[in-house]
Protein backbone atom coordinates (compact mmCIF):
# COMPACT_ATOMS: atom_id res chain seq x y z
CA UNK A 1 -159.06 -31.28 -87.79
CA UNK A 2 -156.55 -32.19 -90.61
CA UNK A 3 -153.56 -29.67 -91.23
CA UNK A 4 -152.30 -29.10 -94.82
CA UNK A 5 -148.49 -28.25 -95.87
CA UNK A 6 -146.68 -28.46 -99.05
CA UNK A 7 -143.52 -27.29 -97.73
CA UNK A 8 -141.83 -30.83 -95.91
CA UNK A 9 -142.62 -34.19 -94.56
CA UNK A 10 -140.20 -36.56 -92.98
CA UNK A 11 -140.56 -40.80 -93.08
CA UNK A 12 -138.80 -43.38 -91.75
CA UNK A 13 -136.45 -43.16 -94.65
CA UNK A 14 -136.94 -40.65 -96.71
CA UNK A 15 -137.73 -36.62 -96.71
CA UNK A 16 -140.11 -34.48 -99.24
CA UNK A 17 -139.58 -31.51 -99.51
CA UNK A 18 -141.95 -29.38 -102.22
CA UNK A 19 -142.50 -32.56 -103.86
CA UNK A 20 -139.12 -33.21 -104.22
CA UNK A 21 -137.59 -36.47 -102.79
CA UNK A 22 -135.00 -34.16 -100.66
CA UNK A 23 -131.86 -36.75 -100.60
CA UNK A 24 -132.10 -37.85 -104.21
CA UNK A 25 -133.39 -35.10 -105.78
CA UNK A 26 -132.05 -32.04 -104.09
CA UNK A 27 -128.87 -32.66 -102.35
CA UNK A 28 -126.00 -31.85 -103.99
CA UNK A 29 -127.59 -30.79 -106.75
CA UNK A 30 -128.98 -27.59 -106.11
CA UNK A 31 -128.05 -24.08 -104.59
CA UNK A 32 -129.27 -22.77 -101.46
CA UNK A 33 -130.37 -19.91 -103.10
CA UNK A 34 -132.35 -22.93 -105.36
CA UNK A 35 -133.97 -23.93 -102.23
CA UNK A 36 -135.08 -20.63 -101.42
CA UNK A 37 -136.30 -20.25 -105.07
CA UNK A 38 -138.34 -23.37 -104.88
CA UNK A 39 -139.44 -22.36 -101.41
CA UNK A 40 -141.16 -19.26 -102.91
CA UNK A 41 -142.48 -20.31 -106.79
CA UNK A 42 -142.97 -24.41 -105.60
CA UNK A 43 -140.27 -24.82 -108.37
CA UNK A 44 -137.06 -25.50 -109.34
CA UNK A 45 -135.56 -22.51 -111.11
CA UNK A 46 -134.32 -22.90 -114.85
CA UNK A 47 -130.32 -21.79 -115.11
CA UNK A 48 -131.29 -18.25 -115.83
CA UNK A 49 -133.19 -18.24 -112.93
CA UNK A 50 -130.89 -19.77 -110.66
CA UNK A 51 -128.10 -17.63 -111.88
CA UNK A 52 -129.93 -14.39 -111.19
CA UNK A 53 -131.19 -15.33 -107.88
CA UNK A 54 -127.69 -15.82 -106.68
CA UNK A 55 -126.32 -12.84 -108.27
CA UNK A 56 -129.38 -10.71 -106.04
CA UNK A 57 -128.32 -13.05 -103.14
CA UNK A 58 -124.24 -12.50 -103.48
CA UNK A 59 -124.45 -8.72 -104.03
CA UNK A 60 -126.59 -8.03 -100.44
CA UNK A 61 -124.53 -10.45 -98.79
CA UNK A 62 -121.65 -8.40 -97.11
CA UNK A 63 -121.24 -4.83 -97.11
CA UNK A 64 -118.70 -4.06 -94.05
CA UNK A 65 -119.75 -2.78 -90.65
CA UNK A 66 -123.83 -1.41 -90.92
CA UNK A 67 -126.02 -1.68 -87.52
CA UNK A 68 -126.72 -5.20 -88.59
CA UNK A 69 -123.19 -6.63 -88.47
CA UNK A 70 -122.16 -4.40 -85.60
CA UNK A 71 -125.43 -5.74 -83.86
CA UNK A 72 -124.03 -9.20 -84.36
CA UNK A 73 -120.84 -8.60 -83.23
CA UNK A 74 -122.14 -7.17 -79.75
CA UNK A 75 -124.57 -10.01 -79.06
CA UNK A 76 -121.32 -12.20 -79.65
CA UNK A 77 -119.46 -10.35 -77.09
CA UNK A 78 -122.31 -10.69 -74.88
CA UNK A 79 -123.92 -14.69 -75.55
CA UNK A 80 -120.55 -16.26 -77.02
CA UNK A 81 -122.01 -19.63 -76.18
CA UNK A 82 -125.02 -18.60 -78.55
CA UNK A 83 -123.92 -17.67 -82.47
CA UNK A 84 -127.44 -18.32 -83.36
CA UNK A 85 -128.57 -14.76 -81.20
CA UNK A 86 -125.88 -13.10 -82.80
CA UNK A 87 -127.32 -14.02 -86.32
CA UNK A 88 -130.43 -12.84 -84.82
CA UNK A 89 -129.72 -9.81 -83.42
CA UNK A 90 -128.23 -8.66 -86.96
CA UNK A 91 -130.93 -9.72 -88.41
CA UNK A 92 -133.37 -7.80 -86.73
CA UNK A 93 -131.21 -4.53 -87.74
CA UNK A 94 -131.92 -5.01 -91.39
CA UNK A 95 -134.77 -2.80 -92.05
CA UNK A 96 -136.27 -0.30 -94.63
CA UNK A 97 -133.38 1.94 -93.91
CA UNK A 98 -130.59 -0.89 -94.44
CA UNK A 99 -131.44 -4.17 -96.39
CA UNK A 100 -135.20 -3.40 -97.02
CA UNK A 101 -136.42 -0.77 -99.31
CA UNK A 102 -136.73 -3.86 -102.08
CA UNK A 103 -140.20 -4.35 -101.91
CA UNK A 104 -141.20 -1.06 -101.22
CA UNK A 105 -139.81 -0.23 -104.53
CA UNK A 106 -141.51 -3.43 -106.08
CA UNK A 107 -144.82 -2.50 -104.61
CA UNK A 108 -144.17 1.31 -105.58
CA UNK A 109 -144.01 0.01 -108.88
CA UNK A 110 -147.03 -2.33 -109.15
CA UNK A 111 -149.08 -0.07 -107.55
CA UNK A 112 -148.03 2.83 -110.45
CA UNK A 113 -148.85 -0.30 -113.47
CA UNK A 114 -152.25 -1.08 -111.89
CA UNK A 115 -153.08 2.85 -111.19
CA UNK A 116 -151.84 4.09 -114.13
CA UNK A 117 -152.22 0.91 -116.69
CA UNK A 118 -148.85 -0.99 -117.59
CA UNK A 119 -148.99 -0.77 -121.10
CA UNK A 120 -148.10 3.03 -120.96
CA UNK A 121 -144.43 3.66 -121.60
CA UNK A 122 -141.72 3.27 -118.95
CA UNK A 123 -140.96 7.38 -119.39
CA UNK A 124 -144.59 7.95 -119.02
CA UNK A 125 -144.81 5.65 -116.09
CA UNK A 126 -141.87 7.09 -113.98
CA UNK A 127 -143.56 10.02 -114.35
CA UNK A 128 -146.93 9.40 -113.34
CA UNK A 129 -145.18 7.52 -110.47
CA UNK A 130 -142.83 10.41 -109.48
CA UNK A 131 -146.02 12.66 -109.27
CA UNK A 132 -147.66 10.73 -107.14
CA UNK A 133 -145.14 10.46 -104.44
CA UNK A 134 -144.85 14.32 -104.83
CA UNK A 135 -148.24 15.09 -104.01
CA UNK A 136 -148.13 11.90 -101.66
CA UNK A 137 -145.40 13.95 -99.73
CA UNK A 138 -143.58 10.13 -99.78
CA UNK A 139 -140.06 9.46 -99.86
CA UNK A 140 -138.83 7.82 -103.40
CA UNK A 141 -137.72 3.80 -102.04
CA UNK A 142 -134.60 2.81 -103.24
CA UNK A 143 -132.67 5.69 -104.16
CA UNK A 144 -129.01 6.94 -102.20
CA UNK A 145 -126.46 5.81 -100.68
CA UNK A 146 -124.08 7.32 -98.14
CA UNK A 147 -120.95 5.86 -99.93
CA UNK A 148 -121.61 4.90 -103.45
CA UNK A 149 -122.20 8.12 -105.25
CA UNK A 150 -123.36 8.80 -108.06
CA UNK A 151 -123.61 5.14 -108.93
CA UNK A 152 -123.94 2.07 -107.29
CA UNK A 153 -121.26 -0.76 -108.41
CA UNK A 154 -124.04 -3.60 -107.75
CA UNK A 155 -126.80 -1.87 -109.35
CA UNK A 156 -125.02 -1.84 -112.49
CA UNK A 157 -123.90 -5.37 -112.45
CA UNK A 158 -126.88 -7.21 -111.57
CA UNK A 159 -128.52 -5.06 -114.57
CA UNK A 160 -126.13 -6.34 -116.76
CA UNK A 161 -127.08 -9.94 -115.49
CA UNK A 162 -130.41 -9.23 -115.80
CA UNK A 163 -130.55 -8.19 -119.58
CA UNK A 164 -128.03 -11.16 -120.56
CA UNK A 165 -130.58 -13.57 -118.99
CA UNK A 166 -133.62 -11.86 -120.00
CA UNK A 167 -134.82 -10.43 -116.95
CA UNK A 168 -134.72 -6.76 -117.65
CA UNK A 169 -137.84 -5.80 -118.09
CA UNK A 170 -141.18 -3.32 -117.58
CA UNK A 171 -140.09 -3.49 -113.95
CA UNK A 172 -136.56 -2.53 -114.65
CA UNK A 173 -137.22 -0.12 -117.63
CA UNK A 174 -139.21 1.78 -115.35
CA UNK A 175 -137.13 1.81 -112.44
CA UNK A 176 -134.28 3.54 -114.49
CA UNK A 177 -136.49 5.97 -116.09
CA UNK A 178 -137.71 7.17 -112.42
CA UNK A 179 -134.02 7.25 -112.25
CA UNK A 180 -133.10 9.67 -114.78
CA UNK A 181 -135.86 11.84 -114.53
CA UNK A 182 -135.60 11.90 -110.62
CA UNK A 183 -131.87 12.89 -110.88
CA UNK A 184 -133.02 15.16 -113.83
CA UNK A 185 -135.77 16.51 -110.98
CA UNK A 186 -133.51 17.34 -108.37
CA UNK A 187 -131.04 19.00 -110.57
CA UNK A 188 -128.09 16.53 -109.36
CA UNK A 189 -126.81 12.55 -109.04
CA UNK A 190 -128.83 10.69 -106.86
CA UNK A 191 -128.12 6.52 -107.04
CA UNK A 192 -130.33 3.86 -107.48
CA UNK A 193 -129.24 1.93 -104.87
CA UNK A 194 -128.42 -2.22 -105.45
CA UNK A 195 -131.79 -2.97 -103.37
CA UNK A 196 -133.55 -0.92 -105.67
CA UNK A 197 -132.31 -2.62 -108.66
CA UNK A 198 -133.12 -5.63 -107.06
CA UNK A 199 -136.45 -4.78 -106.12
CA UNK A 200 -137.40 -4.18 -109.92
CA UNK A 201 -135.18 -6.84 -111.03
CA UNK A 202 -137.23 -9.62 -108.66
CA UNK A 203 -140.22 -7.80 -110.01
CA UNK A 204 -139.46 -8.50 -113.14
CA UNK A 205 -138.84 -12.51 -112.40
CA UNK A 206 -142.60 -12.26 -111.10
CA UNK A 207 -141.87 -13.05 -107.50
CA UNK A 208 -144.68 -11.19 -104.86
CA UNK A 209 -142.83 -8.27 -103.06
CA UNK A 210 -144.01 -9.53 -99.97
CA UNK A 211 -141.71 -12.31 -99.61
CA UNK A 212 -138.60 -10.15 -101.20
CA UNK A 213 -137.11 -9.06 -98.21
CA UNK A 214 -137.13 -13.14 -97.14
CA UNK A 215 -133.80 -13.30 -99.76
CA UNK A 216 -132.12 -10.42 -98.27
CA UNK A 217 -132.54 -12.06 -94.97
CA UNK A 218 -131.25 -15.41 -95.91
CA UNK A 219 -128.05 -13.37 -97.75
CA UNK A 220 -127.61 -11.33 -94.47
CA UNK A 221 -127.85 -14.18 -92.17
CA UNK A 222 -124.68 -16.14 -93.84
CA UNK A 223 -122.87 -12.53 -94.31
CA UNK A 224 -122.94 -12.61 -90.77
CA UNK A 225 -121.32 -15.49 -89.91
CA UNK A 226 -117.81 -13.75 -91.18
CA UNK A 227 -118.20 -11.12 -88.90
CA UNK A 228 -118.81 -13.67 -85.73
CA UNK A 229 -115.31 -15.84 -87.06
CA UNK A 230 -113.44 -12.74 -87.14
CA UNK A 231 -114.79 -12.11 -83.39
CA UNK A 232 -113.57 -15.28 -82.82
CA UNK A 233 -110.17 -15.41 -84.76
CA UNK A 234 -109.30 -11.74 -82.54
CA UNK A 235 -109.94 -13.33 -79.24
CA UNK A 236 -112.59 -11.35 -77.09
CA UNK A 237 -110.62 -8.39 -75.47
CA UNK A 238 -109.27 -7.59 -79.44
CA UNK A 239 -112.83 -8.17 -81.14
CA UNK A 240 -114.66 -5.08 -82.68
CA UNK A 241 -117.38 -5.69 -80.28
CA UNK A 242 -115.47 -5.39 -77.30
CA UNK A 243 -113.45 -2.25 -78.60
CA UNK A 244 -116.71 -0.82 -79.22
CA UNK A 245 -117.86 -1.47 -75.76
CA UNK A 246 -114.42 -0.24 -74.33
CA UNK A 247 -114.68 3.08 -76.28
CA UNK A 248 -118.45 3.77 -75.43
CA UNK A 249 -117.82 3.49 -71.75
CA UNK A 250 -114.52 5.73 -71.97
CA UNK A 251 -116.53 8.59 -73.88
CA UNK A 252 -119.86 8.81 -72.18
CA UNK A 253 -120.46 11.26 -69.79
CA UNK A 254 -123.64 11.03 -67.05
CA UNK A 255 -125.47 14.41 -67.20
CA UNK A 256 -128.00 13.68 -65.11
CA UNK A 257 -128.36 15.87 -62.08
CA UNK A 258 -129.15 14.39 -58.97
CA UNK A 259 -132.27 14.28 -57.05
CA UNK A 260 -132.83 16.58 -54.63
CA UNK A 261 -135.16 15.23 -51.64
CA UNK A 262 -137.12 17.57 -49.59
């Protein structure tokens, strides 16, 4: 039995990596967010591509203290000796509700082109895709935001990006008419977050929604690492994680009664 990859191999001297000779071909001369690029489309990406790929990348990078970074910061407390757990645990905290709604709203919107035919309009579309959900009784992906409100700083900005480099498209037409007529639904504001602009936006560069939520990983996972050096830069009894520790076990109170034997 022969096993097949066209991811890596390593030789005496030399590494391949999708093709590429890794050392003279890829070192130092690409982005990481390149790598992750090739790793997906068995490519390089073109200098639109690569630009917009790192904009998606930088903008769900860091956003303060969410589960995932407070997550992080506790495992540190707990495994010092082992950052790569703390990575891991804040990892596992980025979900649908926090990091994750991107492909939902990439597959919400493929699944409205090949129901409803993608060569309708994007305001007949968002439509047809907003009554579905209705009837569906399914929650719209991508939309609110407990802080930015009515608008979403990063949404805005990697739009911009994306029409300069040509990326704004069916995908992210759409996505902006659900927008209006959502908001115009509801009778009030309610934002398109930055994951679900980057949900159409990666769309729209034809990657499969599948692997979408790989980039916001990879973007988390090195957002992280700030939040583990500033654990380490406050000494353990002044860290966030062990203040949040500290204040948990000052204001809990057992309520259990006990167990009376007979």
């Amino acid at each position: 039995m022969k096993f097949e990859t066209k991811v890596g191999i390593s030789e005496t001297d030399k590494i391949f990596v999708h093709g590429y000779n890794l050392v003279d071909d890829l070192i130092g001369n690409i982005t990481l967010a390149d790598m992750a690029f090739l790793g997906a489309k068995h490519k390089k990406p073109t200098e639109g591509e690569s630009r917009m790929l790192n904009a998606v990348m930088v903008a769900i990078c860091e956003h303060g203290f969410t589960p995932s970074s407070i997550s992080t910061r506790l495992t540190y407390l707990g495994a010092p000796e082992a950052v790569q757990a703390a990575v891991a645990a804040g990892l596992l905290g980025a979900g649908s509700v926090y990091l994750g709604a991107m492909e939902q709203v990439a597959e919400m919107l493929e699944d409205g082109f090949k129901k409803h035919g993608a060569d309708k309009s994007a305001a007949e579309l968002a439509t047809l895709i907003l009554d579905d959900l209705e009837l569906q009784g399914k929650q719209l992906p991508g939309f609110g935001h407990p802080i930015h409100r009515p608008v979403d700083p990063r949404t805005v900005k990697l739009f911009e990006i994306a029409k300069e480099l040509g990326f704004y498209k069916k995908n992210s037409e759409t996505i902006n008419e659900i927008s209006r007529q959502f908001n115009e639904r509801k009778g009030k504001p309610i934002t398109l977050n930055a994951v679900g602009a980057i949900g159409a936006i990666l769309a729209d560069m034809d990657f499969d929604y599948r692997v979408m939520k790989s980039f916001a990983v990879a973007a988390r996972a090195v957002g992280l690492v700030a939040h583990i050096v500033e654990e380490i830069e406050s000494g353990r009894k002044e860290g966030v994680g062990q203040k949040l520790f500290d204040f948990i076990e000052e204001n809990t109170e057992y309520i259990a009664k006990p167990v009376i034997k007979v």
